[in-house]
Protein backbone atom coordinates (compact mmCIF):
# COMPACT_ATOMS: atom_id res chain seq x y z
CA UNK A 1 -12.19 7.40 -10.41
CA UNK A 2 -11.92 6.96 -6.61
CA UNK A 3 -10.14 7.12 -4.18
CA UNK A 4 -7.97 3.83 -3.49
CA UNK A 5 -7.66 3.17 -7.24
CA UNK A 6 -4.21 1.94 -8.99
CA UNK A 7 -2.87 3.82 -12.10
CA UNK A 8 0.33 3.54 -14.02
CA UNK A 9 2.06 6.85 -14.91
CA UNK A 10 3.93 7.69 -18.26
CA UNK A 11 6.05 10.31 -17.85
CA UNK A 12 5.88 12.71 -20.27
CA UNK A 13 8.52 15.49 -19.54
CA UNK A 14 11.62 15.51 -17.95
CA UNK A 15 10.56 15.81 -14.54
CA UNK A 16 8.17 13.07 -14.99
CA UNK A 17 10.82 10.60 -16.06
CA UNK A 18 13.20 11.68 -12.99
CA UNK A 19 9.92 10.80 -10.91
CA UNK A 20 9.53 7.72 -11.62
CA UNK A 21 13.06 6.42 -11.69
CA UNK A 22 12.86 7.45 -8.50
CA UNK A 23 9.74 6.52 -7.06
CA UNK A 24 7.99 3.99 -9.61
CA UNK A 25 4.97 4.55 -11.95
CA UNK A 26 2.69 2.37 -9.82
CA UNK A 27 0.72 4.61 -7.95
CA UNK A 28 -2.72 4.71 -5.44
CA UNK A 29 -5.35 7.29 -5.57
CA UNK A 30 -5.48 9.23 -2.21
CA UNK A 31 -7.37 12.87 -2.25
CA UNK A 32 -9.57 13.64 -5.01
CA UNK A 33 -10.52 17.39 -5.60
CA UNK A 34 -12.31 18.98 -8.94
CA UNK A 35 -10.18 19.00 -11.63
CA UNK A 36 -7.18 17.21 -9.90
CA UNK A 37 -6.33 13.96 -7.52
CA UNK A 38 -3.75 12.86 -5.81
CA UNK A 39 -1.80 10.13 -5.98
CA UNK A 40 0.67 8.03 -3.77
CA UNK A 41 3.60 6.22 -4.33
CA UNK A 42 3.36 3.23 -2.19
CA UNK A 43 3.71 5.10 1.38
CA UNK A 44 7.21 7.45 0.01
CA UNK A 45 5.21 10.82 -1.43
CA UNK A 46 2.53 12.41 -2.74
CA UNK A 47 1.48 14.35 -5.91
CA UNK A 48 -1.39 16.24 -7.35
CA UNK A 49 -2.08 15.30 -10.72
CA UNK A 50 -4.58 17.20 -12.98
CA UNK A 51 -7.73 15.08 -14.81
CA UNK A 52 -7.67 17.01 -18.25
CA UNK A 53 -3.96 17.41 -18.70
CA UNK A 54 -0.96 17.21 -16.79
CA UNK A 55 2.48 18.80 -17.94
CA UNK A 56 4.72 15.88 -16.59
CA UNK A 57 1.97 12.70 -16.78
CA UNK A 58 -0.32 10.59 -18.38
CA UNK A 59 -1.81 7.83 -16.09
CA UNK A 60 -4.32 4.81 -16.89
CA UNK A 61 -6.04 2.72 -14.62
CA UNK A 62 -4.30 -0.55 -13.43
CA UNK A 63 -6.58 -2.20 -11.06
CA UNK A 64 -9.18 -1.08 -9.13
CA UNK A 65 -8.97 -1.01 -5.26
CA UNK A 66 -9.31 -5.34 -5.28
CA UNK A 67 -9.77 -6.89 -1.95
CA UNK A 68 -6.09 -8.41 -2.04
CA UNK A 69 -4.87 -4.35 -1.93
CA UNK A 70 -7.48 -4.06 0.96
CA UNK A 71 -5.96 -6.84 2.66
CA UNK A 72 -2.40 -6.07 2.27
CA UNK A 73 -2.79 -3.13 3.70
CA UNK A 74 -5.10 -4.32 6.86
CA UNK A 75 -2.18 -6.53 7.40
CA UNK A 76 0.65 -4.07 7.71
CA UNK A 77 -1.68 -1.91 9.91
CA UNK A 78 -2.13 -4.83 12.51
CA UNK A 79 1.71 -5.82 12.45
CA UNK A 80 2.90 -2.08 12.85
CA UNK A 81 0.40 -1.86 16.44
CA UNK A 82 1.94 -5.48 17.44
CA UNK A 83 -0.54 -7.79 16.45
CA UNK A 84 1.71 -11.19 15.99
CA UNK A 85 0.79 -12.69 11.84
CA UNK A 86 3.21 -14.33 9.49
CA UNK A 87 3.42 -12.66 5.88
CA UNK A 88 -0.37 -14.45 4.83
CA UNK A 89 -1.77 -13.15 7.57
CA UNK A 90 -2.08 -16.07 10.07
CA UNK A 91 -1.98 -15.81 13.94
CA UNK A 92 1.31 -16.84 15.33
CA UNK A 93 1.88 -17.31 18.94
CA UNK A 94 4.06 -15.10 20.53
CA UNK A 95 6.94 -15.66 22.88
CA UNK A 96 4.74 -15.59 26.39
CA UNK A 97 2.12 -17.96 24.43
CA UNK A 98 4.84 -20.50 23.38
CA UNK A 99 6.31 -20.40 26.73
CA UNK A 100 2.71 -21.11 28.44
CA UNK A 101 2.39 -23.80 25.95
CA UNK A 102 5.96 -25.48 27.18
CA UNK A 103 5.60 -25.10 30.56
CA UNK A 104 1.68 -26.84 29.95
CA UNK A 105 3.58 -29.65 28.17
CA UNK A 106 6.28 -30.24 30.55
CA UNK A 107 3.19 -30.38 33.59
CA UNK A 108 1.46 -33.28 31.84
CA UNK A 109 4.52 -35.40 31.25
């Protein structure tokens, strides 16, 4: 295991079940430690989880850290600091390029 992997959880107590009603059994590997790792549930919280045994799950790898994850997340990085991309990931002009662009096409008519 490393870090950046995908597992699915199966709840196995109580708590475990409340969990992932609430946050999903999808999770990403974040910290790993001896004898425990921890986990996050797509950007909402975090949880150590022990390798041997855990009381609440039992997890099994899902994927592991593919380049479309990688991606996705390079994405969202550059839209939160402004960067201008449509949902694939494609440059789109912003509002002072498309008004440079106008004002260039109204000039040469």
């Amino acid at each position: 295991m490393k870090t950046g992997d995908v597992l699915v959880l199966t709840p196995r107590s109580r708590y475990g079940r409340n969990l992932v009603k609430k946050t999903g059994n999808i999770v990403k590997v974040k910290y790993i430690q001896p004898g425990k790792f921890c986990v996050e549930h797509w950007n909402q919280s975090c949880r150590w989880i022990d390798n041997q045994y855990d009381k609440d799950f039992d997890w099994q790898f899902k994927e592991v850290r593919d380049n479309f994850l990688e991606r996705t997340e390079e994405l969202e990085m550059r839209r939160a600091i402004g960067y201008p991309m449509d949902l694939l990931g494609n440059n789109i002009e912003t509002s002072k390029e498309r008004v440079e662009r106008w004002e260039l096409e109204l000039t040469e008519n």
